[in-house]
Protein backbone atom coordinates (compact mmCIF):
# COMPACT_ATOMS: atom_id res chain seq x y z
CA UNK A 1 63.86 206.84 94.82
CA UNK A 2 64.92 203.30 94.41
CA UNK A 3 66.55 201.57 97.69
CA UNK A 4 65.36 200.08 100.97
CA UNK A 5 64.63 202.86 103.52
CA UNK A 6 65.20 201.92 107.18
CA UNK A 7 62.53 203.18 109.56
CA UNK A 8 63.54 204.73 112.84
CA UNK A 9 61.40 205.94 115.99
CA UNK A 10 61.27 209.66 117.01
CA UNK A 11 64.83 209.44 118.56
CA UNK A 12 66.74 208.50 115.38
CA UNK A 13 67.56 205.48 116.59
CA UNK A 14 66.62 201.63 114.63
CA UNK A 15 64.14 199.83 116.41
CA UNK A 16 66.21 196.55 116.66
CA UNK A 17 69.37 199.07 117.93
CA UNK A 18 66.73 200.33 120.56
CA UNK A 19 65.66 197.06 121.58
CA UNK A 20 69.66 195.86 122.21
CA UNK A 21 70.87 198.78 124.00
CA UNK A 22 67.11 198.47 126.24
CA UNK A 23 68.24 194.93 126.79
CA UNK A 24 71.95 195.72 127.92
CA UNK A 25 70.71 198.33 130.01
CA UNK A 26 68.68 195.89 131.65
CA UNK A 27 71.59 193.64 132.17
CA UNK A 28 73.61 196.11 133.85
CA UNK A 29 71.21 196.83 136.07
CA UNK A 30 70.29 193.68 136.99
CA UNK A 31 74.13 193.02 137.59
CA UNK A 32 74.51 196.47 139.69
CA UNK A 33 71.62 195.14 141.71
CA UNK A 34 72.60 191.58 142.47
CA UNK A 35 76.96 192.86 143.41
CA UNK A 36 74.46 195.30 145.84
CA UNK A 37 72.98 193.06 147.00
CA UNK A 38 75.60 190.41 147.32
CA UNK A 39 77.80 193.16 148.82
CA UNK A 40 75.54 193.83 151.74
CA UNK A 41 74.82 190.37 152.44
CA UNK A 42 78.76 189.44 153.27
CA UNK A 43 79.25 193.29 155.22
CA UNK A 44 76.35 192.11 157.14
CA UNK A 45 77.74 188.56 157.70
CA UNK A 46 81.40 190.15 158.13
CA UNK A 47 80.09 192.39 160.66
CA UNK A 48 78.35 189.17 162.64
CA UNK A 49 81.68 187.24 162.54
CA UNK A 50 83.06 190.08 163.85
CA UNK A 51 81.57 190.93 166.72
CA UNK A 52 82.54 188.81 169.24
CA UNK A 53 86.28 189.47 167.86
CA UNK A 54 85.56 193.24 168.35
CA UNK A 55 83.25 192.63 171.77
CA UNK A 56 86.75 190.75 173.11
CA UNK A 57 88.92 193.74 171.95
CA UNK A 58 86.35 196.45 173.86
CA UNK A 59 86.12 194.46 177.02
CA UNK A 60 90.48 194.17 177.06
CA UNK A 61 90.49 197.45 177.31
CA UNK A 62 87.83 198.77 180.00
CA UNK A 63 87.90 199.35 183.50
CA UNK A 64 85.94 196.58 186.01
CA UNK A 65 83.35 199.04 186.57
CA UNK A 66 82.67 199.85 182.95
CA UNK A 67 82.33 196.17 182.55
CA UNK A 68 79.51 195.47 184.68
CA UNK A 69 77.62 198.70 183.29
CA UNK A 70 73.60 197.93 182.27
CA UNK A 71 73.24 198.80 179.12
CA UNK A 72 77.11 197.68 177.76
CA UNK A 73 79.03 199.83 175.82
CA UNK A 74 80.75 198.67 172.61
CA UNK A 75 83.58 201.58 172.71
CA UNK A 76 85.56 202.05 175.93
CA UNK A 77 85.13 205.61 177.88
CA UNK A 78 88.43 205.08 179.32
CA UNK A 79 90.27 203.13 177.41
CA UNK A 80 92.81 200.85 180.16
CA UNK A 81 95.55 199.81 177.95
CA UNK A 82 97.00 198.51 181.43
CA UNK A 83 95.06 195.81 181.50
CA UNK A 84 97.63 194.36 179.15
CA UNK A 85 100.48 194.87 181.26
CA UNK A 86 98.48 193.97 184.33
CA UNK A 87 97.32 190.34 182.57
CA UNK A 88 101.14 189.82 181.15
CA UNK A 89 102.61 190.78 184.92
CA UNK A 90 100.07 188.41 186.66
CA UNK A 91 101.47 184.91 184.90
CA UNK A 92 104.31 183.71 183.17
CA UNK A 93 102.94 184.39 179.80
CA UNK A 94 105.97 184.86 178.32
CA UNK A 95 106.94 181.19 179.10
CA UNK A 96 103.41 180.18 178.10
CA UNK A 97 104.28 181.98 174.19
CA UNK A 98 107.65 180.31 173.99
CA UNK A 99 106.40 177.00 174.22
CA UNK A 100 103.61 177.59 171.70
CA UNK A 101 106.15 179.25 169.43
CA UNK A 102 108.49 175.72 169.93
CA UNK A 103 105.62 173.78 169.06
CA UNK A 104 104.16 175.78 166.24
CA UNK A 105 107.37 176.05 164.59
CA UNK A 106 108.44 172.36 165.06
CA UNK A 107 104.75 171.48 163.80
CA UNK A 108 104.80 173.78 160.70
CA UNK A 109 108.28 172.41 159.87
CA UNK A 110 107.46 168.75 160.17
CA UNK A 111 104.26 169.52 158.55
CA UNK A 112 105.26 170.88 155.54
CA UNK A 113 108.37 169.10 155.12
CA UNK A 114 106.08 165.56 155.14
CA UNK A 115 103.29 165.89 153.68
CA UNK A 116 104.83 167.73 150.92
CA UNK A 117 107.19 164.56 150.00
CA UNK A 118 104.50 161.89 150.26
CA UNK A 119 102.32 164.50 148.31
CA UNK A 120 105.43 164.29 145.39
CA UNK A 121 105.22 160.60 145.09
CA UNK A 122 101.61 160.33 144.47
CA UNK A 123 101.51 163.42 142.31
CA UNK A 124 104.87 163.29 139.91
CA UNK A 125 105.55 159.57 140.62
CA UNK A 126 103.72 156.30 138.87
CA UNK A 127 104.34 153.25 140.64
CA UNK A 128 102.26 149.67 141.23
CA UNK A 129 99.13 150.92 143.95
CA UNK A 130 99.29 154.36 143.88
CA UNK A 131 95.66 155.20 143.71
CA UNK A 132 95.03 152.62 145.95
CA UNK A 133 97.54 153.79 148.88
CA UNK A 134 96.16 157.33 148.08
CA UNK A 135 92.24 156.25 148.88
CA UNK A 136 93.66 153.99 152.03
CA UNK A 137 96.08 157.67 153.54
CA UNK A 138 91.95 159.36 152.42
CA UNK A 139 90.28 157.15 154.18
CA UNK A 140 91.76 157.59 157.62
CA UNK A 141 90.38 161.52 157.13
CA UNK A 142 87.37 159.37 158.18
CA UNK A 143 88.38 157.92 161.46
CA UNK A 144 87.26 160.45 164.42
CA UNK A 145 90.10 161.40 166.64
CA UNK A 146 88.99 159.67 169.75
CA UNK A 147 88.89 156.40 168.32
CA UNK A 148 92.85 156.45 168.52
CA UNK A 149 93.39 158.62 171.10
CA UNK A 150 93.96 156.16 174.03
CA UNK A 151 96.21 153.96 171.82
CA UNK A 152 98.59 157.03 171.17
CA UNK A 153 98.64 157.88 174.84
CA UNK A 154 99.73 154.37 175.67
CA UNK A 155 102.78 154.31 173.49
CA UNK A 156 103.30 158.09 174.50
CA UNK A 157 103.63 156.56 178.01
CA UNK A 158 105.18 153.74 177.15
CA UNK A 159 108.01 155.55 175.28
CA UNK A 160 108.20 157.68 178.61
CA UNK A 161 107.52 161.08 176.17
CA UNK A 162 104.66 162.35 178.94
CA UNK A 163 104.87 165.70 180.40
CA UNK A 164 107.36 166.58 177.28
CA UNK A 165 106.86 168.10 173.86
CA UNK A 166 107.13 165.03 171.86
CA UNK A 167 103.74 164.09 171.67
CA UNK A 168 103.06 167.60 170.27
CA UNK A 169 105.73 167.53 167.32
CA UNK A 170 106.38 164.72 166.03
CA UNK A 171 103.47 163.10 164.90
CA UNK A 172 103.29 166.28 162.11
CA UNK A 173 106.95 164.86 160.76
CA UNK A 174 104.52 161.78 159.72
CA UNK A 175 102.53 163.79 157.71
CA UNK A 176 98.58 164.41 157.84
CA UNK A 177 95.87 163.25 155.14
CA UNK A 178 94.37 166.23 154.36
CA UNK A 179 97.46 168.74 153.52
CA UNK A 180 98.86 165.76 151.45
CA UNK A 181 95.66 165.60 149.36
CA UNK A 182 95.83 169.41 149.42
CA UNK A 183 99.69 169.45 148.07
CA UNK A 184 99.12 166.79 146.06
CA UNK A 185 96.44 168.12 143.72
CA UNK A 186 98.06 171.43 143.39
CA UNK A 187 101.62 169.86 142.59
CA UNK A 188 99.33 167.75 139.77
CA UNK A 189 98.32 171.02 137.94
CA UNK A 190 102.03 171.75 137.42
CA UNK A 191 102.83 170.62 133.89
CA UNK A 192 104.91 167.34 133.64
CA UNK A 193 106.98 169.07 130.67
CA UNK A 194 109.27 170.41 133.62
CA UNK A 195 109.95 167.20 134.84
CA UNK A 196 110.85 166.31 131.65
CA UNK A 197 113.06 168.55 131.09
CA UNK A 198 114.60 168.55 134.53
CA UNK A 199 115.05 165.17 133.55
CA UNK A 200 116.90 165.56 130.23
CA UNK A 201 119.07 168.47 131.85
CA UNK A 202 120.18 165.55 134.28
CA UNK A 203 118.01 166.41 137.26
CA UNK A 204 117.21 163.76 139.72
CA UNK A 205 113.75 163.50 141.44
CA UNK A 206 115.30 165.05 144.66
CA UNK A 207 115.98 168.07 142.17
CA UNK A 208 112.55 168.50 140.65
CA UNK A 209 110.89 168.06 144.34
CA UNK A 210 113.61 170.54 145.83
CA UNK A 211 114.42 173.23 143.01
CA UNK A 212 111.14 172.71 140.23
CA UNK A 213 108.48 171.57 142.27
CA UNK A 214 108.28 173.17 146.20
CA UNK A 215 109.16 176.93 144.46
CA UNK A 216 106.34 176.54 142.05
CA UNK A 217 104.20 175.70 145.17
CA UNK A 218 104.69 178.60 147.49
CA UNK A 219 101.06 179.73 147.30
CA UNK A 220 99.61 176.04 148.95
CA UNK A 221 102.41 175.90 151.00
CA UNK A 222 102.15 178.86 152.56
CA UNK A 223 98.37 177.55 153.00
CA UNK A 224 99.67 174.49 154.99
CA UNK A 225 101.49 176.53 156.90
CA UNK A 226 98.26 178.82 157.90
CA UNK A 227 96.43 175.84 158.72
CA UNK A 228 98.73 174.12 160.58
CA UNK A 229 99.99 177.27 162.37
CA UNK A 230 96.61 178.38 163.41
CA UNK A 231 95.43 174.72 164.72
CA UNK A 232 98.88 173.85 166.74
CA UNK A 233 98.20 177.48 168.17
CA UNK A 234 94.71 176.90 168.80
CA UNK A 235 95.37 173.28 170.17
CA UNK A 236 94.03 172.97 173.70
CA UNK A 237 93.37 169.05 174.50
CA UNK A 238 97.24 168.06 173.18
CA UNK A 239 99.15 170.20 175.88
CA UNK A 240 96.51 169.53 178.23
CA UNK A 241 96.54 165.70 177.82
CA UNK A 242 100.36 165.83 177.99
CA UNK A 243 101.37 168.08 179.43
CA UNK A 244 101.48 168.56 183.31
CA UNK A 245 103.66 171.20 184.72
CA UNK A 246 103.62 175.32 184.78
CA UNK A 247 106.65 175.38 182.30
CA UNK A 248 105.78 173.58 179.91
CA UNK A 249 102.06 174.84 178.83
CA UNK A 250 101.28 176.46 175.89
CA UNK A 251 99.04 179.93 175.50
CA UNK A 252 95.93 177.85 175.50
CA UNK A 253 96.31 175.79 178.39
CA UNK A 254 97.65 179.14 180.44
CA UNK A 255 94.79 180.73 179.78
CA UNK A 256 92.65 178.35 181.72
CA UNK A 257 95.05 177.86 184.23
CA UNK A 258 95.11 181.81 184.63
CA UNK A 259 91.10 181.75 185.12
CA UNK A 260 90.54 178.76 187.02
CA UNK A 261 93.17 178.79 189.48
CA UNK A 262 93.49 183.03 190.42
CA UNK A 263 90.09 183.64 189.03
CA UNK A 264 91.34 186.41 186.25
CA UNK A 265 89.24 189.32 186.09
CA UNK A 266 87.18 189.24 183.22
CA UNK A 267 88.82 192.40 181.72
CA UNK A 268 92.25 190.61 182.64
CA UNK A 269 91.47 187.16 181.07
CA UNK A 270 89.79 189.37 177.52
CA UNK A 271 93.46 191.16 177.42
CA UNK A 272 95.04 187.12 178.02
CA UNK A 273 92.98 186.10 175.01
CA UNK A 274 93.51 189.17 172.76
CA UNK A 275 97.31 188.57 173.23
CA UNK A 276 97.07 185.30 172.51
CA UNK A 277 95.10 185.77 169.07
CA UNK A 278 97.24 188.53 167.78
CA UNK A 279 99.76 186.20 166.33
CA UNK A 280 97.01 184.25 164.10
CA UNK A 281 95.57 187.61 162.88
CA UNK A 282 99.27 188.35 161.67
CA UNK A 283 100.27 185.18 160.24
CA UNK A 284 96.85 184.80 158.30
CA UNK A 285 97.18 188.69 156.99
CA UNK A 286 100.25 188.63 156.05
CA UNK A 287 100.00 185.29 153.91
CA UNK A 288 96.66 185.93 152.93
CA UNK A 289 97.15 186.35 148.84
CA UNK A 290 98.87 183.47 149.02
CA UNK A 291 95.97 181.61 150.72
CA UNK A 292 93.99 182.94 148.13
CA UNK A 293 96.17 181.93 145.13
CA UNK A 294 96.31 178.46 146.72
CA UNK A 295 92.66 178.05 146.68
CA UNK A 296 91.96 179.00 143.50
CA UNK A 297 95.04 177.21 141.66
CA UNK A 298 94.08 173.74 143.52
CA UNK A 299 92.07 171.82 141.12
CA UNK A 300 90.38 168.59 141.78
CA UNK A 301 92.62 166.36 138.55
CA UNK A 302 92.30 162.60 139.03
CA UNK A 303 95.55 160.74 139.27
């Protein structure tokens, strides 16, 4: 019989056929064993980050003698959610969360609002110097915060803004170097055919910015606003540099003032803390696809 006969092994199966399907098989376990791994390696690291969140959360919510018990429990036996009314009866924290709100909002607001214009004029607008202003507003990423600290204090004084909220909010109305370099590499992915058409549908460059440009951008906005939420919130030296009465301290400074001047129970000052990082956990859940999005959308185009 006249043809060419193709040899197979016992299973019925080509030899060459055999040897692919062996070598995908190999693949996909090689793959299902590095996600493993890869997956317990970040529980294990999520679990570390964790802790101290979740040690924090336990201690809020014991008693003063479970506290102090040898060996420590991580799960309450009696679990003394009045430790949270106790610690918000025992200072004014609601005054203390009003002016961190003030400030927070004031900050993301002149934050965004800023950085996200200068970041338009270096993305989506070509004048004489541009790169060059860009590496100089860069380049001041570089000088450490202390080197101009007592200058700004001296014109804080000078302009009699001490003991008020001033210092606190509007520097962020001048912008800051990093969320402009942020803003502006994500607003130079956009494609410039919208401008261009803006343009030919009689749009002005205070159109494209306002009605093209900033709803395109939600996702890295939205990451500005996480990052400048979360360090105005966090900010401890600011209010405590400038400001020097009761009323007008922020969540941060309270919560030293609450342990070093009544000496807060430990259970007391772990309830102070959790309430004060509740609203961060919020914000940074609630915008955290856009974070995401933001992250991965940013590329790293030169201008």
């Amino acid at each position: 019989m006249s043809g060419t006969q193709v040899t197979s092994d016992h299973t019925g199966v080509a030899p060459a056929a055999s040897l692919t399907m062996g070598l995908h098989r190999t693949r996909r376990v090689q793959r299902t064993v590095g996600l493993t791994i890869a997956y317990v390696v970040t529980t294990v690291l999520a679990v570390l980050f964790l802790f101290p969140f979740l040690w924090m959360v336990s201690s809020s919510l014991k008693t003063p003698q479970e506290l102090v018990r040898i060996p420590p429990t991580l799960v309450p036996e009696t679990w003394a959610w009045g430790n949270y009314i106790e610690a918000w009866m025992s200072q004014p924290f609601l005054s203390y969360f009003r002016n961190s709100t003030l400030i927070t909002a004031l900050n993301v607001i002149g934050r965004v609002i800023s950085c996200s214009l200068v970041a338009f004029g270096f993305a989506r607008t070509k004048f004489p110097g541009r790169n060059f202003l860009f590496v100089l507003l860069l380049s001041t990423m570089m000088l450490p915060t202390q080197v101009t600290l007592i200058p700004q204090y001296l014109l804080f004084r000078q302009l009699n803004w001490i003991n008020t909220i001033k210092p606190l909010t509007v520097p962020a109305f001048f912008g800051n170097a990093f969320h402009i370099f942020l803003l502006r590499q994500f607003f130079m992915n956009l494609p410039l055919e919208l401008d261009e058409a803006a343009y030919m549908d009689g749009a002005n460059r205070w159109s494209i910015y306002w009605r093209i440009v900033m709803p395109l951008s939600r996702p890295v906005l939205l990451t500005v606003l996480i990052f400048t939420f979360i360090n105005t919130w966090n900010d401890f030296f600011g209010p405590l540099l400038y400001l020097n009465t009761i009323d007008q301290m922020t969540i941060a400074v309270g919560l030293l003032y609450f342990r070093d001047q009544f000496g807060a129970p430990f259970h007391l000052l772990m309830a102070s803390s959790v309430m004060a990082v509740v609203p961060i956990v919020v914000i940074f859940f609630l915008a955290q696809r856009y974070f995401i999005t933001s992250i991965i959308m940013t590329g790293l185009r030169e201008g």
